[in-house]
Protein backbone atom coordinates (compact mmCIF):
# COMPACT_ATOMS: atom_id res chain seq x y z
CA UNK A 1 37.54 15.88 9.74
CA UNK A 2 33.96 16.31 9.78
CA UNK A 3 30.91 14.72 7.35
CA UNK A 4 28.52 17.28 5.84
CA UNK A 5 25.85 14.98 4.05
CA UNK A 6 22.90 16.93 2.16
CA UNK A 7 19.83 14.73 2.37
CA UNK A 8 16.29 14.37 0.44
CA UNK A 9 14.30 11.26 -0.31
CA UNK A 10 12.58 13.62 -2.92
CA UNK A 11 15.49 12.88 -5.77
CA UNK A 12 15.24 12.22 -9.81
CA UNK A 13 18.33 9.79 -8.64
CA UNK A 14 17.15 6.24 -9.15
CA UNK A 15 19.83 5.74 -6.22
CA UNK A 16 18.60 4.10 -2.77
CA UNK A 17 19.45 6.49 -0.07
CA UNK A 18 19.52 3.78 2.89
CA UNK A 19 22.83 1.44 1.51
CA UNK A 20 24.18 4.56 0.31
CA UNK A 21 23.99 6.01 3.96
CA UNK A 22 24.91 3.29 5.49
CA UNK A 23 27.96 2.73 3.13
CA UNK A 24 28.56 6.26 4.78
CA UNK A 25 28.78 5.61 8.01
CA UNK A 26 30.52 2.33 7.75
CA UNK A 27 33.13 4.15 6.36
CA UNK A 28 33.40 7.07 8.36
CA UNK A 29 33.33 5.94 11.71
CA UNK A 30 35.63 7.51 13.38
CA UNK A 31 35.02 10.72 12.70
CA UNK A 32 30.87 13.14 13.18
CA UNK A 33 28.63 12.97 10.28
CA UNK A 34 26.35 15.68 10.26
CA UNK A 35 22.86 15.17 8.26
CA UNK A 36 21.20 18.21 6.88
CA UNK A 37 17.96 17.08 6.03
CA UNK A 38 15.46 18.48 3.59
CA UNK A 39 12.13 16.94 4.19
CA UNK A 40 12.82 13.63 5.39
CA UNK A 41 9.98 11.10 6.50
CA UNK A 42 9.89 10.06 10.07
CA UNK A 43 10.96 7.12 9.40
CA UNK A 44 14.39 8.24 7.84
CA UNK A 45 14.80 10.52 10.55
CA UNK A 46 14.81 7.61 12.86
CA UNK A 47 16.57 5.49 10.82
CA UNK A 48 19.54 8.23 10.58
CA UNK A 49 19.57 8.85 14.31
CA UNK A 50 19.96 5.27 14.91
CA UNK A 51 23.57 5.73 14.18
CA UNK A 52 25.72 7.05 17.05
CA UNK A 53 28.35 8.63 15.23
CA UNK A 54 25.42 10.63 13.32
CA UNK A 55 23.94 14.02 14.22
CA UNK A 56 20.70 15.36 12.33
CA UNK A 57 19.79 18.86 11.22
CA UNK A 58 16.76 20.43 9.94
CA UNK A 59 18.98 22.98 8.35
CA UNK A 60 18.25 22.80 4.29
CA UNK A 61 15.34 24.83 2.53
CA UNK A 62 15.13 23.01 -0.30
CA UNK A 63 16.98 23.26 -3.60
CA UNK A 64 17.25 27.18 -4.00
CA UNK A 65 19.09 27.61 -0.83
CA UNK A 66 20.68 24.39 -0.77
CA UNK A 67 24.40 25.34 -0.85
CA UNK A 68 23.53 28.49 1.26
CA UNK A 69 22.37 26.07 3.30
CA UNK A 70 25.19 23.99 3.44
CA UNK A 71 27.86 26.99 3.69
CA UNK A 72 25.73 28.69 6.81
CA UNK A 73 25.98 25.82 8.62
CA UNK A 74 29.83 24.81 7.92
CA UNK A 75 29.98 28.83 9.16
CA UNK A 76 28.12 28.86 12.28
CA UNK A 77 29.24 25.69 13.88
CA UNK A 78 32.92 24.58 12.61
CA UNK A 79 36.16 26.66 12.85
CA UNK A 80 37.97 27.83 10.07
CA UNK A 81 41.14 25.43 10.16
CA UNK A 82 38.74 22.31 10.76
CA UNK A 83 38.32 19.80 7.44
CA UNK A 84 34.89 19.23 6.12
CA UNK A 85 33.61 16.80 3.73
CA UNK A 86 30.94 17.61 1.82
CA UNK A 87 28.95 15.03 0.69
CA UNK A 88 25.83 14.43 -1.76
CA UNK A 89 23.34 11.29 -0.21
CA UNK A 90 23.85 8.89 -3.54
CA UNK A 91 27.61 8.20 -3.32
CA UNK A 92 29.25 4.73 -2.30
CA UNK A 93 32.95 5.09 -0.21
CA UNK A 94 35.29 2.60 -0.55
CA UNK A 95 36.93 1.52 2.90
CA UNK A 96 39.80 3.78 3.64
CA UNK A 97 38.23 6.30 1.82
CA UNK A 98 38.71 9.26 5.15
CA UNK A 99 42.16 8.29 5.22
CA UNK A 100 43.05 9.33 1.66
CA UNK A 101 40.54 12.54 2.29
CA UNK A 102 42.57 13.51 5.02
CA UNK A 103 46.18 12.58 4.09
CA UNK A 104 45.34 13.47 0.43
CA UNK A 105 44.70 10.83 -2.28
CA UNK A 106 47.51 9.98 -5.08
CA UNK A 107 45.37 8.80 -7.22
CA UNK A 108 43.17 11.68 -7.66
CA UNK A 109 39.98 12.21 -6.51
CA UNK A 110 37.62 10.43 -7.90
CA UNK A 111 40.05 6.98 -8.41
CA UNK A 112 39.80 5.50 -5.32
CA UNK A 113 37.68 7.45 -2.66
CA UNK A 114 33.59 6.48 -4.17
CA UNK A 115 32.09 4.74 -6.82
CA UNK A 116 29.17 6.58 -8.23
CA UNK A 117 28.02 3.39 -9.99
CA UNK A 118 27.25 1.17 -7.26
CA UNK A 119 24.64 2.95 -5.22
C-alpha cells in the first residue's frame, strides 16, 4: 500500500501539521509515504525528508488543482492494481491503523483507523 499525503502549512485548520505528520509516519512505517507539497517552508521540507520511509514532491498547484493534482500523480507513477491511501495533513492514526486499511476495517471507517479530534 502506498501513502499519498496532500500538504500546506497555509491551512484555516487550527491543527499542527508536525505531530500530525509524525503520527503519520509512526504509523505507517512499513510501507512509502509520498508528500505532495504545496508551498512548504524550507524548513518543513527538511523536516519531512528527515524521515526515511518519506519521499517529497513538488507536485500540487494549490487548491484549484489540488485533486487533479493528487489523481495525476497516483496516474503517472503507481500501477493500477497497487493500494493508495489518500491522506489530508491534519489527521491522527491510531497504531494498526495500515493493517485494517489493507485487510479492511470491521468497524467501519472512521471507528478505529484516525481520530480527527486529537491533532
Amino acid at each position: 500500500m502506498h501513502v499519498l499525503l496532500s500538504l500546506c502549512e497555509k491551512t484555516r485548520s487550527s491543527y499542527q501539521k508536525r505531530p500530525c505528520f509524525e503520527n503519520l509516519c509512526s504509523v505507517f512505517t512499513s510501507h512509502q509515504i509520498y508528500v505532495l507539497e504545496d508551498d512548504l517552508s524550507q524548513d518543513m521540507q527538511s523536516f519531512i525528508i528527515s524521515f526515511n520511509n518519506v519521499q517529497l514532491e513538488n507536485k500540487v498547484g494549490g487548491k484549484d488543482r489540488y485533486m487533479i493534482d493528487k489523481f495525476e500523480f497516483c496516474y503517472n507513477n503507481f500501477e493500477s492494481n497497487n493500494t493508495i491511501y489518500m491522506i489530508e495533513d491534519d489527521y491522527m492514526h491510531h497504531s494498526g491503523s495500515d493493517v485494517l486499511l489493507e485487510e479492511g476495517n470491521p468497524f467501519g471507517f472512521s471507528q478505529g483507523v484516525f481520530d480527527i479530534n486529537k491533532c
